[in-house]
Protein backbone atom coordinates (compact mmCIF):
# COMPACT_ATOMS: atom_id res chain seq x y z
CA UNK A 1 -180.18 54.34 -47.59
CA UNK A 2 -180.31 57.52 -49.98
CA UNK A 3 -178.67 56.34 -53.78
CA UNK A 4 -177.88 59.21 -56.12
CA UNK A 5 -178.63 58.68 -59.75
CA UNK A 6 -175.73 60.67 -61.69
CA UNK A 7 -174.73 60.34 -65.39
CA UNK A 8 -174.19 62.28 -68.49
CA UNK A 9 -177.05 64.23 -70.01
CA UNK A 10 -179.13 61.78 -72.55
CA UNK A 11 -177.79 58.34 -70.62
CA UNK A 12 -180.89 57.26 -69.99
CA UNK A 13 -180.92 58.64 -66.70
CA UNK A 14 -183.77 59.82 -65.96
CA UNK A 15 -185.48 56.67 -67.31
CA UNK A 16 -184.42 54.17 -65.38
CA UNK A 17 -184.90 56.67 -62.47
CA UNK A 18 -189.24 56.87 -63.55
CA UNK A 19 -189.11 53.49 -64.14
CA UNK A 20 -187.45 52.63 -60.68
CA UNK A 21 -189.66 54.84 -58.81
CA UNK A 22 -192.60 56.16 -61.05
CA UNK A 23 -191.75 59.16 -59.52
CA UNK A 24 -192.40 60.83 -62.71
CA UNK A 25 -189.21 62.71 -63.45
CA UNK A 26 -188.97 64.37 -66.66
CA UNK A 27 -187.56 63.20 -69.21
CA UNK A 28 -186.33 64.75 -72.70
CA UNK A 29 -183.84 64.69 -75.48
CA UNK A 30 -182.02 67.46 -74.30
CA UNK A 31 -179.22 68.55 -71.27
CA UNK A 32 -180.33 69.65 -67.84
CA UNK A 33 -183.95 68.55 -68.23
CA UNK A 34 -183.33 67.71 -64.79
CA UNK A 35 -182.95 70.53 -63.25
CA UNK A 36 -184.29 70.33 -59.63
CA UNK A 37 -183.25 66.72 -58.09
CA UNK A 38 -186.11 64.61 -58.15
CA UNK A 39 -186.47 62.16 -55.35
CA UNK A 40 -188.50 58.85 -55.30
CA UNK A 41 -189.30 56.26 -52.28
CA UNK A 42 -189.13 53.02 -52.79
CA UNK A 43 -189.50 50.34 -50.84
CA UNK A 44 -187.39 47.69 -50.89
CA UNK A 45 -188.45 44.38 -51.91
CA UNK A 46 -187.65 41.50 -49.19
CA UNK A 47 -189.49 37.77 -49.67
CA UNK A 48 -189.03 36.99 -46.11
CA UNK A 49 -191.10 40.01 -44.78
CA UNK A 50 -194.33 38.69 -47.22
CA UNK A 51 -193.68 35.18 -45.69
CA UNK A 52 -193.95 36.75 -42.72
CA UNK A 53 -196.98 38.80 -43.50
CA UNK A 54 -198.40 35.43 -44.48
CA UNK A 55 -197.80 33.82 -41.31
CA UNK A 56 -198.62 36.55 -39.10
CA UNK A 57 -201.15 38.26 -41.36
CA UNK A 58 -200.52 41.59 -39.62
CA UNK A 59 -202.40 44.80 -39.22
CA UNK A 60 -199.63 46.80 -40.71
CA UNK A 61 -196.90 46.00 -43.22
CA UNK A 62 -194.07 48.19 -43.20
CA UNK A 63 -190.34 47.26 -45.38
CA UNK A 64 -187.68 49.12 -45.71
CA UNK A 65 -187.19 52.06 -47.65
CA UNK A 66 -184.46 53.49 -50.06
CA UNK A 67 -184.48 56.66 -51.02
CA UNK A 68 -183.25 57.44 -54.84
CA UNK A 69 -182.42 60.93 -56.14
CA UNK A 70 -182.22 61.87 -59.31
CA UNK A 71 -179.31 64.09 -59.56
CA UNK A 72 -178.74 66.80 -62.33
CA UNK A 73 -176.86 65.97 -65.57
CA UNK A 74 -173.17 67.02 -65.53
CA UNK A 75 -170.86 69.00 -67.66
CA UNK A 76 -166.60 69.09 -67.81
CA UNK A 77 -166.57 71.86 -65.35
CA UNK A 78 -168.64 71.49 -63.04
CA UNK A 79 -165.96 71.31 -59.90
CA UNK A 80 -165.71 75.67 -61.10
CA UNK A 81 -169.11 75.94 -61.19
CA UNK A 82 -169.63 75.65 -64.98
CA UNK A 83 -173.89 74.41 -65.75
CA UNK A 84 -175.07 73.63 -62.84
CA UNK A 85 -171.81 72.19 -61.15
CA UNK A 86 -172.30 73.19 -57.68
CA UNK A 87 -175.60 72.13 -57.69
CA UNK A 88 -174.73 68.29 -58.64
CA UNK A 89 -171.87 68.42 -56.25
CA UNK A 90 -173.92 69.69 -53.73
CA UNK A 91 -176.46 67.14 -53.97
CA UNK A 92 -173.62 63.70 -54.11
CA UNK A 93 -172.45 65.04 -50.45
CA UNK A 94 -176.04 64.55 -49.02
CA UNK A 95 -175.80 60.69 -50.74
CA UNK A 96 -174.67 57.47 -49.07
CA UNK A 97 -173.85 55.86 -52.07
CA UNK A 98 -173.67 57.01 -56.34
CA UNK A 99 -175.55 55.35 -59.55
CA UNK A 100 -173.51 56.03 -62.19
CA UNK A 101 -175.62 55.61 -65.39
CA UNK A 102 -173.32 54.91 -67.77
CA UNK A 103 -174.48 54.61 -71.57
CA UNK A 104 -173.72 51.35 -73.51
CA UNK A 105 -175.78 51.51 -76.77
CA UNK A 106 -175.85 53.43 -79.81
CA UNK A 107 -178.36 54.73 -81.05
CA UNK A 108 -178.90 57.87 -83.80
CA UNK A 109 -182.34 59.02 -82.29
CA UNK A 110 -180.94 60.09 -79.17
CA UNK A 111 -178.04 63.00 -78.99
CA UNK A 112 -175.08 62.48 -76.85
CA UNK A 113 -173.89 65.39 -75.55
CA UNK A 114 -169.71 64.62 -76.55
CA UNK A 115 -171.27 63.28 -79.92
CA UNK A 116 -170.15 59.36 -79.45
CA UNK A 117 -170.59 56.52 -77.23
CA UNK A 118 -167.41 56.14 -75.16
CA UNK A 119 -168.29 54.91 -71.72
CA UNK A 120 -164.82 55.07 -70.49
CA UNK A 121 -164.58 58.98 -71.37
CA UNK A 122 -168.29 59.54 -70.09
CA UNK A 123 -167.43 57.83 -66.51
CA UNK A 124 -163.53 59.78 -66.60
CA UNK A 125 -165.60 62.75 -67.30
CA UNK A 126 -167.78 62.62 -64.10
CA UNK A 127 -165.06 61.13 -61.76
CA UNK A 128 -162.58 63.96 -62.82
CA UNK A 129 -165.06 66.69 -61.89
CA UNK A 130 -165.11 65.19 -58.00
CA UNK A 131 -161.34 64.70 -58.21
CA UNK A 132 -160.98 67.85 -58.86
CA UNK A 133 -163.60 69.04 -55.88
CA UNK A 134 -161.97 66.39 -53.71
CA UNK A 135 -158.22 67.92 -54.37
CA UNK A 136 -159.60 71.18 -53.13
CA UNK A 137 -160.95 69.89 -50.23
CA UNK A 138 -157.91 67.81 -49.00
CA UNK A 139 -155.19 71.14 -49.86
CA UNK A 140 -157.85 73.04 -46.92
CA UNK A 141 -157.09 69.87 -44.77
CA UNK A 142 -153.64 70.15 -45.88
CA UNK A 143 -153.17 73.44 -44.89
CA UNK A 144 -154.52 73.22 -41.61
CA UNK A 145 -152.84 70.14 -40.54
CA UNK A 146 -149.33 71.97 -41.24
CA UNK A 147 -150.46 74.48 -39.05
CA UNK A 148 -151.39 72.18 -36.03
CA UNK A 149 -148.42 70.53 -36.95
CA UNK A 150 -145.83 73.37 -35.16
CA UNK A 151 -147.69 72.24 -32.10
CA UNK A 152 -148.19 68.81 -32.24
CA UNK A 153 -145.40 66.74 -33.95
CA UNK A 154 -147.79 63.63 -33.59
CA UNK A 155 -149.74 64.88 -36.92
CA UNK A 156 -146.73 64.24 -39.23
CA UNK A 157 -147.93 60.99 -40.46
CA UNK A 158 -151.28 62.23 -40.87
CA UNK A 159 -150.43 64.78 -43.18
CA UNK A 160 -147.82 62.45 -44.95
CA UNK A 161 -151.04 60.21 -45.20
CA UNK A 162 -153.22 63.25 -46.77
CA UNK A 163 -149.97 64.59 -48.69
CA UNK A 164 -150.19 61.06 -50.31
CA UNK A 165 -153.39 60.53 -51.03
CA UNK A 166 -153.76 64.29 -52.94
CA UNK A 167 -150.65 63.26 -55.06
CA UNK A 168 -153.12 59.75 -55.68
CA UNK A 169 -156.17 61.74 -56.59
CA UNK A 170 -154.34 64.12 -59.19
CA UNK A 171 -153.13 60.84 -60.91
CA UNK A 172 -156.53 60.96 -61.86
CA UNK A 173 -157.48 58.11 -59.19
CA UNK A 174 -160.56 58.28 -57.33
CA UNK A 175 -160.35 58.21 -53.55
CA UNK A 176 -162.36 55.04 -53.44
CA UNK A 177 -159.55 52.95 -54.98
CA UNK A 178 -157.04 54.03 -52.38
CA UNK A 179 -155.73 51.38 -49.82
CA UNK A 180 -156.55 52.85 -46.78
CA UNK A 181 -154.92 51.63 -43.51
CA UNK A 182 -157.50 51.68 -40.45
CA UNK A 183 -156.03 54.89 -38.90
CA UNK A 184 -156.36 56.16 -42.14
CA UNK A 185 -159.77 56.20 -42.46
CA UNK A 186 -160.63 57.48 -39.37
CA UNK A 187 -158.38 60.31 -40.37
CA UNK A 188 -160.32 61.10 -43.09
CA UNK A 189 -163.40 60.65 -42.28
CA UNK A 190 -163.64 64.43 -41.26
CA UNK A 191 -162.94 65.04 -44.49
CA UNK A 192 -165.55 63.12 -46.63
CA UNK A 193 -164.52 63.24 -50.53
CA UNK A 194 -166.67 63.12 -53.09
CA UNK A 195 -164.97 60.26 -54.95
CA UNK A 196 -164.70 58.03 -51.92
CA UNK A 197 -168.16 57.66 -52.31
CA UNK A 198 -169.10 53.76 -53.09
CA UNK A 199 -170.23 53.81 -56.75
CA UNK A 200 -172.71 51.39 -58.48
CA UNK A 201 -171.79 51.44 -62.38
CA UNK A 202 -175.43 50.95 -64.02
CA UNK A 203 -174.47 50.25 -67.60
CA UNK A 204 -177.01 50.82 -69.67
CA UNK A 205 -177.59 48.59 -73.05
CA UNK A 206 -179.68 48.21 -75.51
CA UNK A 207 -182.88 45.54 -75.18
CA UNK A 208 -180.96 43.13 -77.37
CA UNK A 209 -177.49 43.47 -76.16
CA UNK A 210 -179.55 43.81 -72.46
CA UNK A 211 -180.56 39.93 -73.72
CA UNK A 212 -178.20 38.21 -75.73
CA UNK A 213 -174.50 39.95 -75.52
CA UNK A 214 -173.99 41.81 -72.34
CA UNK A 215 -170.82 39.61 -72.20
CA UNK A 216 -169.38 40.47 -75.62
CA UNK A 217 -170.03 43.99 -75.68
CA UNK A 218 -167.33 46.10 -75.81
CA UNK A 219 -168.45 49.11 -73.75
CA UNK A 220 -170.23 47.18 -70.98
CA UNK A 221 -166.18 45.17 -70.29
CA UNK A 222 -164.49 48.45 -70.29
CA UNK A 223 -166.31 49.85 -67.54
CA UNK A 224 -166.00 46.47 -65.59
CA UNK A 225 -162.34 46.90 -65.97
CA UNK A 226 -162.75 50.38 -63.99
CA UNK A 227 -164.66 49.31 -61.69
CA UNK A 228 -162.27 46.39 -60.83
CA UNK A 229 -159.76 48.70 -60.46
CA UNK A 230 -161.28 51.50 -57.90
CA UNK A 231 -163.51 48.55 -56.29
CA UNK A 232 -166.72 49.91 -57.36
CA UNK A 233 -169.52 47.18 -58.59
CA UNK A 234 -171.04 46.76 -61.76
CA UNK A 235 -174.42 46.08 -63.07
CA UNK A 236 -175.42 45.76 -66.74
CA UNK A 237 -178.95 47.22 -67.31
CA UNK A 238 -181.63 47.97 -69.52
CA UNK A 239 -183.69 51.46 -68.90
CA UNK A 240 -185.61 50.67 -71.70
CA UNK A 241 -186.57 47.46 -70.34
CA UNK A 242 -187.39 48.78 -66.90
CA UNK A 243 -189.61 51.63 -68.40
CA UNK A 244 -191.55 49.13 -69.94
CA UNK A 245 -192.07 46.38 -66.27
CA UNK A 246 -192.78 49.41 -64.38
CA UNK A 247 -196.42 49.33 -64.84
CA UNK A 248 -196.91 45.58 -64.81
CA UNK A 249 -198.56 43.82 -61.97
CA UNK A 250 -196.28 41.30 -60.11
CA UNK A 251 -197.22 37.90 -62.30
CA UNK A 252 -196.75 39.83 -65.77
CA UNK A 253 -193.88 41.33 -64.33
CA UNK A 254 -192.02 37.63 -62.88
CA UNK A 255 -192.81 35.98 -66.37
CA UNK A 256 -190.85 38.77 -68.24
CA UNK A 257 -188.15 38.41 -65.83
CA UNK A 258 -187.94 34.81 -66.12
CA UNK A 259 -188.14 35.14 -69.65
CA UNK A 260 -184.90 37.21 -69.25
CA UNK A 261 -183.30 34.69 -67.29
CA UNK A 262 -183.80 36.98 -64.07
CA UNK A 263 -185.36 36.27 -61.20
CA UNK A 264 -185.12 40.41 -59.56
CA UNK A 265 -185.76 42.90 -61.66
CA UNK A 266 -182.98 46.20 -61.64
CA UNK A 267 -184.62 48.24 -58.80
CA UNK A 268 -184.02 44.85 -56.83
CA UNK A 269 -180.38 43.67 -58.08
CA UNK A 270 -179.46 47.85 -57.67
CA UNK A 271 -180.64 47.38 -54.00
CA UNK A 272 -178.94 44.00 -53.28
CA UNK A 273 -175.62 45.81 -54.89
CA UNK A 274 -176.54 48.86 -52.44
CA UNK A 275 -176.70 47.05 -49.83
CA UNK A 276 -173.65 44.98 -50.07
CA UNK A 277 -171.22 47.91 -51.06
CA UNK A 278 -172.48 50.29 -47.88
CA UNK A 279 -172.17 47.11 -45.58
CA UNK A 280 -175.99 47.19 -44.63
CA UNK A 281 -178.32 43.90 -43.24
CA UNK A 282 -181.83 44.07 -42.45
CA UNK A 283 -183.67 42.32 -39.20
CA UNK A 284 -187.02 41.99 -38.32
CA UNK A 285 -189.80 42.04 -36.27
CA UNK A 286 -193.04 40.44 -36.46
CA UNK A 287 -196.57 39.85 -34.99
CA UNK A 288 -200.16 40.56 -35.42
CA UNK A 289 -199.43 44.34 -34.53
CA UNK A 290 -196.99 44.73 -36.98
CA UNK A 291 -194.56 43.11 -39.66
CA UNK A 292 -191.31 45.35 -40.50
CA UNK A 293 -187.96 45.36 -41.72
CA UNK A 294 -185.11 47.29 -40.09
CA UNK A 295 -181.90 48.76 -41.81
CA UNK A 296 -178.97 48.46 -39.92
CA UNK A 297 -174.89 48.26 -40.23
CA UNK A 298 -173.44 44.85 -40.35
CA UNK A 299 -172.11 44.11 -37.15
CA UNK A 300 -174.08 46.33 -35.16
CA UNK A 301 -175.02 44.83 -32.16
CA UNK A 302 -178.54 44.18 -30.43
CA UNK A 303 -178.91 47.38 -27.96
CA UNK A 304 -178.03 49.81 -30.80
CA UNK A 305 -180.03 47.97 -33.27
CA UNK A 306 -182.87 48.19 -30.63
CA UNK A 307 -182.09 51.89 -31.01
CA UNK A 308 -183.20 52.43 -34.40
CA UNK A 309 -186.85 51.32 -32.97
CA UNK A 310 -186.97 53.68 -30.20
CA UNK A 311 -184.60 55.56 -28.47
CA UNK A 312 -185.61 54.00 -24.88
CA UNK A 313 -185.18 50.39 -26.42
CA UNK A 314 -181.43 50.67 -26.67
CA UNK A 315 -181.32 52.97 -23.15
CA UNK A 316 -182.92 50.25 -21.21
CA UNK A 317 -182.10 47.57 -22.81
CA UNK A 318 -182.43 44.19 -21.38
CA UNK A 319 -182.04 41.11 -23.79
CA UNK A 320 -182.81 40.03 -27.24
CA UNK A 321 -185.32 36.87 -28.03
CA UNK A 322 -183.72 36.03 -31.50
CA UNK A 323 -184.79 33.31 -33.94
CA UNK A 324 -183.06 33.33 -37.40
CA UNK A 325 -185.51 33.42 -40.40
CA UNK A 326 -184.76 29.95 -41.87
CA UNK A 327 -185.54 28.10 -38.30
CA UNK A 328 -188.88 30.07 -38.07
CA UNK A 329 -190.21 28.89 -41.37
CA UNK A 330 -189.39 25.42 -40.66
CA UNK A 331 -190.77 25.38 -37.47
CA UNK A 332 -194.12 26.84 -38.93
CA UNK A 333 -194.77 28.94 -35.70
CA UNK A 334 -192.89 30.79 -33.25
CA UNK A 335 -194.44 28.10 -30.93
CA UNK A 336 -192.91 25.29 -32.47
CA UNK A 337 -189.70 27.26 -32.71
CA UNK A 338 -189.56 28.27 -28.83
CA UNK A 339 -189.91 23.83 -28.63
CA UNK A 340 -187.20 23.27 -30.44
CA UNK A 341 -184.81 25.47 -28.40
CA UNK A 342 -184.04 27.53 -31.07
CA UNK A 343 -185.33 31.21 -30.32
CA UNK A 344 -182.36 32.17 -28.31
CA UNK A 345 -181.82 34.72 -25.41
CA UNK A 346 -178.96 37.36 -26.73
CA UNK A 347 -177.38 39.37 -24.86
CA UNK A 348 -175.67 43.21 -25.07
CA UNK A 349 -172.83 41.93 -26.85
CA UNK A 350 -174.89 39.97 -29.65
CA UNK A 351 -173.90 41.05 -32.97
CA UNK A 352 -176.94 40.80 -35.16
CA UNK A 353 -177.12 38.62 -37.94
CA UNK A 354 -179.17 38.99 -41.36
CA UNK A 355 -182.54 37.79 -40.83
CA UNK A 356 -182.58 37.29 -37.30
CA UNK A 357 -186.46 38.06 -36.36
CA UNK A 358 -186.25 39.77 -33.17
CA UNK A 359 -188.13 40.60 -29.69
CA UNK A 360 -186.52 43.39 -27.74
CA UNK A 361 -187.21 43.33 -23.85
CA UNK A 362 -186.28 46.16 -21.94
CA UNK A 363 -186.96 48.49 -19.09
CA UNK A 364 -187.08 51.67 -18.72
């Protein structure tokens, strides 16, 4: 999964992306100090892979990874090129999914670069630049469905469909609040828009509001309203925070969460939110060789989720020994589980399920 950080210059953007990754992006009081994207791996925290590692107590130890980008700050007119435009739109095509930093506080220290805090302008600001890119985009599809069109009446609802949705977009809408019918997205998945992209709202407030008022503040409700209303999620944040957890070890780090009232800090609640909006599970596999997490679709089933191990796993595959995660741990053993009849045999048509640990047999 690849996330791209966008946002405003001076959002706090490139802080919560060093203090996600300690990738060590710069970070200054001033536009565009982020010029070249910076990228950071993570992995991505899952309790049921160091159970694992405790039963199993592997020679290797491998989670998933996530991939975050820290995309350059944006000015109105980027979608013509203005700053570094085509740069930032270049680099939120190669992403699965956007963090829009969004900030929430005030704060006189720290310039903002329309010279007020109005979240709702900040996010309208960014959206309208891939509207914009989007609208160009779908009048090339446009045009050359029209064409095809003299040949092949079948296409007339297809362009009605684009037609539509371009008269959608320059009501200001972004493509990912559209209601899509199911031939509908396949038509336009050819054509992927900029603004259909799913979009993870990272609002970020002040320590204090961060601890005591995320509810009543103003700013952080009006960007839940927009992100009820194009179906994007919504997480209230505190770079400042993060910055300073980054560099704690893992008991330091749990009793300032708890003392927050959290139990995952905002790399982890950003990847749960990640997760969920692109539709994405993880299984696993486990034994002395090797403990690991796999990334996969929801509702992919067993020979394609084989796949992502090898190639030849999917090509010859043969069944699936699956035992969910829950039955393993209170079985104790994979032993005890095998007793109870509960690792089951799975065939080509299994669809996996979160958590299922997995053994692959196949032949080729």
């Amino acid at each position: 999964m690849k996330l791209g950080m966008v946002g405003l210059p001076n959002v706090g953007k490139s802080t919560l992306f060093n203090a996600l990754t300690n990738a060590g992006a710069e970070s200054a009081n001033y536009p565009f100090c982020t010029i070249e994207k910076n990228v950071g791996i993570v992995s991505v925290p899952d309790e049921r892979l160091d159970k694992l590692a405790e039963m199993y107590n592997p020679d290797k130890f491998t989670p998933a990874t996530l991939e975050f980008v820290d995309i350059a700050g944006l000015v109105k007119g980027a979608s013509k090129g203005e700053g570094l435009g085509n740069k930032f739109l270049a680099d939120i095509r190669e992403v699965d999914a956007i963090v829009h930093v969004v900030r929430c506080f005030e704060s006189t220290d720290i310039i903002h670069v329309d010279g007020s805090i109005n979240p709702v302008r900040d996010i309208e600001t960014i959206n309208l630049e891939l509207i914009f890119s989007d609208i160009e985009m779908l009048e090339r599809r446009i045009d050359k469905t029209k064409k095809a069109l003299k040949g092949d009446k079948s296409l007339q609802t297809e362009l009605d469909f684009l037609e539509d949705l371009k008269s959608y977009l320059e009501s200001g809408k972004s493509a990912r609040g559209y209601n899509y019918s199911d031939d509908e997205r396949e038509w336009i998945k050819s054509t992927p828009l900029l603004s259909g992209k799913p979009v993870i709202y990272a609002c970020n407030l002040s320590e204090d509001d961060f601890r005591n008022n995320v509810d009543t503040n103003e700013n952080y409700k009006s960007v839940c309203k927009i992100a009820e209303e194009e179906k994007s999620a919504v997480l209230p944040i505190c770079a400042q925070i993060e910055a300073e957890i980054s560099d704690m070890d893992a008991e330091d780090k749990a009793m300032f969460l708890e003392d927050l009232g959290l139990k995952v800090s905002g790399l982890g609640r950003i990847i749960k939110t990640g997760y969920s909006l692109l539709g994405l599970i993880s299984y696993l596999t486990a034994g002395k060789p090797e403990v690991r997490a796999w990334t996969i679709t929801k509702g992919t089933k067993a020979p394609q989720a084989a796949g992502k191990i090898h190639t030849d796993f999917e090509k010859g595959f043969i069944r699936a020994e699956v035992v969910s995660f829950d039955d393993l741990m209170a079985c104790g053993s994979m032993a005890n589980a095998k007793e109870k009849g509960l690792v089951r045999l799975e065939g080509k048509d299994y669809v996996m399920q979160d958590g299922d640990i997995v053994l692959f047999r196949f032949n080729v």
